[in-house]
Protein backbone atom coordinates (compact mmCIF):
# COMPACT_ATOMS: atom_id res chain seq x y z
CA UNK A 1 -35.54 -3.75 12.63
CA UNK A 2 -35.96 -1.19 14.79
CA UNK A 3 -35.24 2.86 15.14
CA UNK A 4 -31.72 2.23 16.99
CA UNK A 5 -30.42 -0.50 14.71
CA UNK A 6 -31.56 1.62 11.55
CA UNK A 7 -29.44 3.96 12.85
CA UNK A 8 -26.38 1.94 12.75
CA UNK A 9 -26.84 0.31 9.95
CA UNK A 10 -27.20 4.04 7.72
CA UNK A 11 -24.12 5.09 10.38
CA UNK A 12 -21.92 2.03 9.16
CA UNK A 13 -23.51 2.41 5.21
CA UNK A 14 -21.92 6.10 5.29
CA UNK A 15 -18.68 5.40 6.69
CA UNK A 16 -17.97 2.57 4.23
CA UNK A 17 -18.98 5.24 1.31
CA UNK A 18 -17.18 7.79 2.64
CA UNK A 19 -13.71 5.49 2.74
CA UNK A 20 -14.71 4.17 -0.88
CA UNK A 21 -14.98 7.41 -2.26
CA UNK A 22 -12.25 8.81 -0.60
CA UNK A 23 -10.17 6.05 -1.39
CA UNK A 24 -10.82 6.92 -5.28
CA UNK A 25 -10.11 10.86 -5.09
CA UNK A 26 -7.28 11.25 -2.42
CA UNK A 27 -3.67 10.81 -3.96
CA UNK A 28 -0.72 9.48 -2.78
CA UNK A 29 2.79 8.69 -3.81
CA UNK A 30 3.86 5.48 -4.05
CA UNK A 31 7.63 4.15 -3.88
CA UNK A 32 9.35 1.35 -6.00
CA UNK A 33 9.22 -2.09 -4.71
CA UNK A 34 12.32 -2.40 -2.73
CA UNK A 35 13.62 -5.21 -5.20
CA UNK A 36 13.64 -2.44 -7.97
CA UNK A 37 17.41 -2.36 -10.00
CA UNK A 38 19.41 0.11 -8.96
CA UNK A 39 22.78 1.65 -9.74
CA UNK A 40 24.74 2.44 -6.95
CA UNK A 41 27.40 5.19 -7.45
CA UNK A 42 29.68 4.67 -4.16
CA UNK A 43 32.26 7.76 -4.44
CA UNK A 44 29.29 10.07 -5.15
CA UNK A 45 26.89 7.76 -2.52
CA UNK A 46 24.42 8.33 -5.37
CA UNK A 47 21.41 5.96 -7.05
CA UNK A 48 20.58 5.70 -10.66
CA UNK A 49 18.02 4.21 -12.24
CA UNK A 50 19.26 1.58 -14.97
CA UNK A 51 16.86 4.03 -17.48
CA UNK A 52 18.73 7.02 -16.44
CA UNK A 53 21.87 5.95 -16.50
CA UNK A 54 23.02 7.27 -19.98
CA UNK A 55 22.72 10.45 -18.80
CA UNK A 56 24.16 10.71 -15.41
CA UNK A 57 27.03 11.56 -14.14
CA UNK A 58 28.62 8.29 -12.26
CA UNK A 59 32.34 7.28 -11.37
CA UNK A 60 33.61 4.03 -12.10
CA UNK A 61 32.96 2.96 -8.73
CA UNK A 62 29.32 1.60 -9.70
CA UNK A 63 27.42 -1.63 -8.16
CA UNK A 64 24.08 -3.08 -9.31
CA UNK A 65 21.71 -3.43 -6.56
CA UNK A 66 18.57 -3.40 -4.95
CA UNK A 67 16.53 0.02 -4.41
CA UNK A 68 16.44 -0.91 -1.06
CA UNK A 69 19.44 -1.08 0.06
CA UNK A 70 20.16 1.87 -1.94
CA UNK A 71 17.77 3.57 0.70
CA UNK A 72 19.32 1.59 3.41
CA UNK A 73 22.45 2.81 2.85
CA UNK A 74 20.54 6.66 2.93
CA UNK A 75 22.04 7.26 -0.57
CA UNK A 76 20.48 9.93 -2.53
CA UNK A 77 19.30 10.13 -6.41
CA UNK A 78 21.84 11.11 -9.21
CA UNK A 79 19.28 13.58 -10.34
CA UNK A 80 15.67 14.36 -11.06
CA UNK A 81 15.37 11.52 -13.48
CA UNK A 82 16.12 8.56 -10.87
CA UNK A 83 14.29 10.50 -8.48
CA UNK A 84 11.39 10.14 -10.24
CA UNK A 85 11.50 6.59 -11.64
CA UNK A 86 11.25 5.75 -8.31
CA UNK A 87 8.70 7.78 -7.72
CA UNK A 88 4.92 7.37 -8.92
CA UNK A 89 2.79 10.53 -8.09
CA UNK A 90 -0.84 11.06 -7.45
CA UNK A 91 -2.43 7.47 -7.40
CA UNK A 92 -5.38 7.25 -5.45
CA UNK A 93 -5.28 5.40 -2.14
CA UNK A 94 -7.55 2.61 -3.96
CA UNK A 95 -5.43 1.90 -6.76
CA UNK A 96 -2.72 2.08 -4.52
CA UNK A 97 -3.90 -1.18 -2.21
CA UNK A 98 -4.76 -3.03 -5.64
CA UNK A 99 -0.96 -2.46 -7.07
CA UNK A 100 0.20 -3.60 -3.78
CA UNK A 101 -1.82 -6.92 -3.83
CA UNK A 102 -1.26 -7.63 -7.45
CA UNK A 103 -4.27 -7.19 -8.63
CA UNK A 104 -3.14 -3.84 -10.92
CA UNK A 105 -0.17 -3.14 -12.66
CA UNK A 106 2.66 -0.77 -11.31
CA UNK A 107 4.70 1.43 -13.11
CA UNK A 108 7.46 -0.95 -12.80
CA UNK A 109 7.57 -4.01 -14.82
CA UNK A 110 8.94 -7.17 -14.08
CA UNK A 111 12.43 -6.38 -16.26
CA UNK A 112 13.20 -3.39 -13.67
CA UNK A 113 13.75 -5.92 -10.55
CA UNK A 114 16.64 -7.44 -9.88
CA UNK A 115 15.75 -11.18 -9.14
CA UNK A 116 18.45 -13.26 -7.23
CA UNK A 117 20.79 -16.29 -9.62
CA UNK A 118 19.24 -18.76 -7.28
CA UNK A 119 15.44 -18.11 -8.56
């Protein structure tokens, strides 16, 4: 091997360490699957979380739905306890590509989406 391709082989060796590493330290925020249950509160134009919904104030105008088109219809959270269910904070980039691929768990288990009566 000689001097030039030396050099791009170290060149290439640091880069891929450098995205590792940084992929282990540098947090992100990751949002619910868009198939996440959601209350919608349609006189407020408000989501709840199923967990939070004890506690918030909702009208009787309610509708079990998707996160997603929660978001679609550019509804915002009842209060800081939706807001943060659908929220997971600080997860580095890695772990972040792994939960999205399957291959580690999110915060949100399989009982928190809403699957269709066809499945």
């Amino acid at each position: 091997m000689d001097r030039k391709e030396r050099k791009v082989v170290i060149s290439l060796s640091v880069i891929v360490l450098i995205l590792l590493l940084g992929g282990l330290v540098v947090p992100i925020n990751v949002g619910a699957p868009s198939d996440t249950r959601t209350i919608l509160d349609h006189t407020t134009q408000n989501y709840v979380s199923p967990s939070c919904i004890d506690d918030a104030e909702v009208t009787n105008y309610l509708q079990e739905t998707t996160y997603g088109h929660a978001l679609s219809l550019d509804y915002d959270a009842e209060s800081s306890c939706s807001a943060e269910f659908y929220q997971e904070s600080d997860v580095p980039l890695f772990v972040a590509m792994l939960q999205m691929i399957g291959v580690s768990e999110q915060k949100w288990s399989e009982e928190d989406m809403l699957h269709s009566e066809t499945e």
